[in-house]
N, C-alpha and C. Protein backbone atom coordinates (compact mmCIF):
# COMPACT_ATOMS: atom_id res chain seq x y z
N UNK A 1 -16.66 10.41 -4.08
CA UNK A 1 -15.51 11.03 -4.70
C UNK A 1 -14.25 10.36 -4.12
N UNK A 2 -13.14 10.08 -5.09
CA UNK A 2 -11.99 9.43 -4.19
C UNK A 2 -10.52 10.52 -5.12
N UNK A 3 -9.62 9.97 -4.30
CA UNK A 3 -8.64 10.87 -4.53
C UNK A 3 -7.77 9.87 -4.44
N UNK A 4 -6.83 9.67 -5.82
CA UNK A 4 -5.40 8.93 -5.71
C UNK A 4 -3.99 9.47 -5.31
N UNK A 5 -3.50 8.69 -4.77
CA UNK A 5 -2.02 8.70 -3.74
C UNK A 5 -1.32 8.40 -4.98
N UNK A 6 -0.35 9.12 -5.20
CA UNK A 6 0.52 8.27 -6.20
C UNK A 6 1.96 8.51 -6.12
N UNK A 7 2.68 7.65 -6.79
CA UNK A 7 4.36 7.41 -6.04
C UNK A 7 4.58 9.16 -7.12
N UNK A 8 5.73 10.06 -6.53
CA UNK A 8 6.29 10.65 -7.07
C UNK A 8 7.95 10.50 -7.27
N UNK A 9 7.92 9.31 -7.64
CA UNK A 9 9.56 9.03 -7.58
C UNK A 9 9.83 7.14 -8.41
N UNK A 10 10.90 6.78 -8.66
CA UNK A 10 10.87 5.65 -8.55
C UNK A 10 11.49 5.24 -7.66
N UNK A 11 10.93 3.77 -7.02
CA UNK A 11 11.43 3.20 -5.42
C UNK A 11 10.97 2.18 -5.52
N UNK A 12 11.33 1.39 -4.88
CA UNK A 12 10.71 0.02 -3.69
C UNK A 12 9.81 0.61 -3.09
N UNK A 13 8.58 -0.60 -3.01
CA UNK A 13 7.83 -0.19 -2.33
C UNK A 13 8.33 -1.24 -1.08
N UNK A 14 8.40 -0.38 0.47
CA UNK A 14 9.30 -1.49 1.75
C UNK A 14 8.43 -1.81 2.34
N UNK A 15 6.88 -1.06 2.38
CA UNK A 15 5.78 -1.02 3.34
C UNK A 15 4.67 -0.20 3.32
N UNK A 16 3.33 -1.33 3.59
CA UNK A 16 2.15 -0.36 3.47
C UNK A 16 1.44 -0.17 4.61
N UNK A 17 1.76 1.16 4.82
CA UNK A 17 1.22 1.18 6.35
C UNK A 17 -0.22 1.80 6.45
N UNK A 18 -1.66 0.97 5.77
CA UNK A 18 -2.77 1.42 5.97
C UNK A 18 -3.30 0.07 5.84
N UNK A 19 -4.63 -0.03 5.86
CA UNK A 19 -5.40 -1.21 5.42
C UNK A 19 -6.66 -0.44 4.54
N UNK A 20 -7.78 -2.10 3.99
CA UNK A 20 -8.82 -1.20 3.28
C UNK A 20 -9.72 -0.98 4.22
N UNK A 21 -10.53 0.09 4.43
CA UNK A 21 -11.44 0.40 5.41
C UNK A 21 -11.10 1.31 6.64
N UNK A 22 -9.74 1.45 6.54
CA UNK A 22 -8.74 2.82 7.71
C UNK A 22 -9.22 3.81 7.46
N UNK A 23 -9.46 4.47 8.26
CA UNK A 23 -9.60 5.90 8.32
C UNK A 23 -8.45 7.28 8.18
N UNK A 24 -7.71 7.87 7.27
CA UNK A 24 -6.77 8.67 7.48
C UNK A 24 -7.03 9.72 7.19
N UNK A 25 -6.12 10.83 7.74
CA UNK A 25 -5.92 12.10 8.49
C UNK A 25 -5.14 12.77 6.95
N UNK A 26 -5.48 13.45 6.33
CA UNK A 26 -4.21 14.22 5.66
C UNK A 26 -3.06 14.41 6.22
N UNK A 27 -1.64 13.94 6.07
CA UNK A 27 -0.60 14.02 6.13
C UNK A 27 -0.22 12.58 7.07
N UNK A 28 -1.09 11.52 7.06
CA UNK A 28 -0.78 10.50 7.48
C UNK A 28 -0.07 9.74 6.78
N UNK A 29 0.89 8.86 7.09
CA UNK A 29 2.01 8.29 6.09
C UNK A 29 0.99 6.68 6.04
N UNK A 30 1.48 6.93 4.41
CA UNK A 30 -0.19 5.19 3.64
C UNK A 30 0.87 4.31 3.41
N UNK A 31 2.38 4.94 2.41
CA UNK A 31 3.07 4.07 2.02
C UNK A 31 4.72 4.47 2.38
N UNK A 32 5.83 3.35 2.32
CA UNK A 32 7.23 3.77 2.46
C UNK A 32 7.51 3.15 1.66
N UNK A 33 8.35 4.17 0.65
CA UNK A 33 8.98 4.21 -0.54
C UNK A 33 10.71 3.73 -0.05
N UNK A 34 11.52 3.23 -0.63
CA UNK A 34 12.91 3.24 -0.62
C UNK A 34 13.45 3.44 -1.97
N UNK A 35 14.42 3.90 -2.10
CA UNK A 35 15.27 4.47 -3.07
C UNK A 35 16.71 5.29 -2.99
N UNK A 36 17.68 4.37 -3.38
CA UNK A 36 19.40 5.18 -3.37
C UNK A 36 19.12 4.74 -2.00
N UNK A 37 18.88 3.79 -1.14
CA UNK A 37 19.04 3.49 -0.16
C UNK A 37 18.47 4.35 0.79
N UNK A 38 17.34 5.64 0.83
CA UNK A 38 17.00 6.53 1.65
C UNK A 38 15.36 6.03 1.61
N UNK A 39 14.46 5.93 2.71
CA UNK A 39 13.35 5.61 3.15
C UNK A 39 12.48 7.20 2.95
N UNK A 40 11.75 7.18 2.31
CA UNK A 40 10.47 7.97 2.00
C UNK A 40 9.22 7.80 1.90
N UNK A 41 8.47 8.12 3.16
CA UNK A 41 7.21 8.53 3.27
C UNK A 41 6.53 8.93 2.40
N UNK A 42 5.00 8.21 2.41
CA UNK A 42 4.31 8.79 1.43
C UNK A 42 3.04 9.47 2.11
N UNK A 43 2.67 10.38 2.23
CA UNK A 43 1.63 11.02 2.91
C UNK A 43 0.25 11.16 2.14
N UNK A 44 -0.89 10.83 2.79
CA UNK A 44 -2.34 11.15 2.43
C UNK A 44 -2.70 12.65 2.20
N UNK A 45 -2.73 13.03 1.09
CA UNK A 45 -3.07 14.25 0.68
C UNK A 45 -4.73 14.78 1.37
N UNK A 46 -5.43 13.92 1.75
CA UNK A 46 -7.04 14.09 2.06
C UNK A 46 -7.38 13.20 2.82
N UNK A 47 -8.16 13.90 3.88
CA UNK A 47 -8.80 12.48 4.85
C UNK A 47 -10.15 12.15 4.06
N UNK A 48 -9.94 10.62 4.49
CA UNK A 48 -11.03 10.12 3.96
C UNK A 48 -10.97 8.50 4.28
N UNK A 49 -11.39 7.55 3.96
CA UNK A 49 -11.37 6.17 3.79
C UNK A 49 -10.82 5.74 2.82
N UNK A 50 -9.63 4.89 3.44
CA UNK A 50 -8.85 3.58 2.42
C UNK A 50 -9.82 2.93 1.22
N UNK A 51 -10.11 2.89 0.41
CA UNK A 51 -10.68 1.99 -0.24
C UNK A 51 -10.29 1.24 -0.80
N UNK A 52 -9.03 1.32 -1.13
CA UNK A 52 -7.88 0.46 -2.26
C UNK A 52 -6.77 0.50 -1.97
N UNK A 53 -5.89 -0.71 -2.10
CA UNK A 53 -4.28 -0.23 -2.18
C UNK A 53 -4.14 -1.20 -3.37
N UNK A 54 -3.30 -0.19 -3.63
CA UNK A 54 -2.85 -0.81 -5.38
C UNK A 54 -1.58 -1.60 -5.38
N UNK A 55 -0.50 -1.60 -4.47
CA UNK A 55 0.42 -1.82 -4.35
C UNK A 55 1.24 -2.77 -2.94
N UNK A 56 1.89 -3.25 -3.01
CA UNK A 56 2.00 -4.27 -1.86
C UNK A 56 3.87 -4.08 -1.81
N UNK A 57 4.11 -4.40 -0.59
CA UNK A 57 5.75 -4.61 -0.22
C UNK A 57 6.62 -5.38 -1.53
N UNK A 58 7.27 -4.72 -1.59
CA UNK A 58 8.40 -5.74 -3.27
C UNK A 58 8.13 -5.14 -4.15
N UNK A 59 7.28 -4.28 -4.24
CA UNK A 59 6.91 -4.26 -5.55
C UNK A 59 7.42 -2.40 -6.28
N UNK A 60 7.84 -1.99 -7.65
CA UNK A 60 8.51 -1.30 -7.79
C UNK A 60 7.96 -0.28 -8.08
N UNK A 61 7.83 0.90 -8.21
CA UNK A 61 7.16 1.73 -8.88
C UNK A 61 7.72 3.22 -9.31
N UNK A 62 7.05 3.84 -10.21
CA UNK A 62 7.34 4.86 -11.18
C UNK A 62 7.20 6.31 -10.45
N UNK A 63 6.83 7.26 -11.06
CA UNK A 63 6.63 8.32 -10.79
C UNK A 63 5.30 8.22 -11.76
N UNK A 64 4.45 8.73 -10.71
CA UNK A 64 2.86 9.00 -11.73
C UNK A 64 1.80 7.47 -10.84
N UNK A 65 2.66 6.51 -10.12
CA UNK A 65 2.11 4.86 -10.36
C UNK A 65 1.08 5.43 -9.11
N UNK A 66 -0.20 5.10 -9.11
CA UNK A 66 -1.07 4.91 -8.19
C UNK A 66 -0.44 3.76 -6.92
N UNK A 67 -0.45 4.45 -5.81
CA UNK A 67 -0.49 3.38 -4.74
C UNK A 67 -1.52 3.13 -4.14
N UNK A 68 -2.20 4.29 -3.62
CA UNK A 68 -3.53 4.67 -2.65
C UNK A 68 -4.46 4.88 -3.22
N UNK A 69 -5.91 4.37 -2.87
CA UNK A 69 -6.94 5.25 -3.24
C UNK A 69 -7.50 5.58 -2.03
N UNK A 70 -8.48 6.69 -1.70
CA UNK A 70 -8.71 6.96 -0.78
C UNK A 70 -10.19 8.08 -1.48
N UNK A 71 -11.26 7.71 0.17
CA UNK A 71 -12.73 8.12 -0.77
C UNK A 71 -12.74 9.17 0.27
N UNK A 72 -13.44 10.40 -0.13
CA UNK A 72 -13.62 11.13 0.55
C UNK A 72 -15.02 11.12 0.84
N UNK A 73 -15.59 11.63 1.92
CA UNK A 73 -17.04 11.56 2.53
C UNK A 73 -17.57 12.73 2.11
């Protein structure tokens, strides 16, 4: 079973702070969003294993856009 991270906003994406195969904690920060010049955290809703990142530094995204995937055990 996996569970997607997804941007709730539009932003820059400034940084991805996980890899594939990490282990995270619910409420661990996966991605940092920027927008209007203010830095926003994106937090892991579920622990589980990285399996995917959809998204990389530069790159822009929506509200709804998958960044994370993440599998639960």
């Amino acid at each position: 079973m996996s569970h997607t991270v997804t941007a709730e906003i539009v932003a820059n994406v400034l940084s991805v702070g996980v890899e594939v195969g990490q282990r995270v904690e619910a409420t661990d920060e996966v991605v940092l969003l920027e927008s209007m010049k203010m830095e926003i955290p994106v937090l892991a809703d579920v622990a589980g294993v990285v399996s995917e990142i959809v998204v990389k530094a530069g790159d822009v995204v929506r509200d709804g856009d998958p960044l994370v995937i993440i599998s639960r055990a």
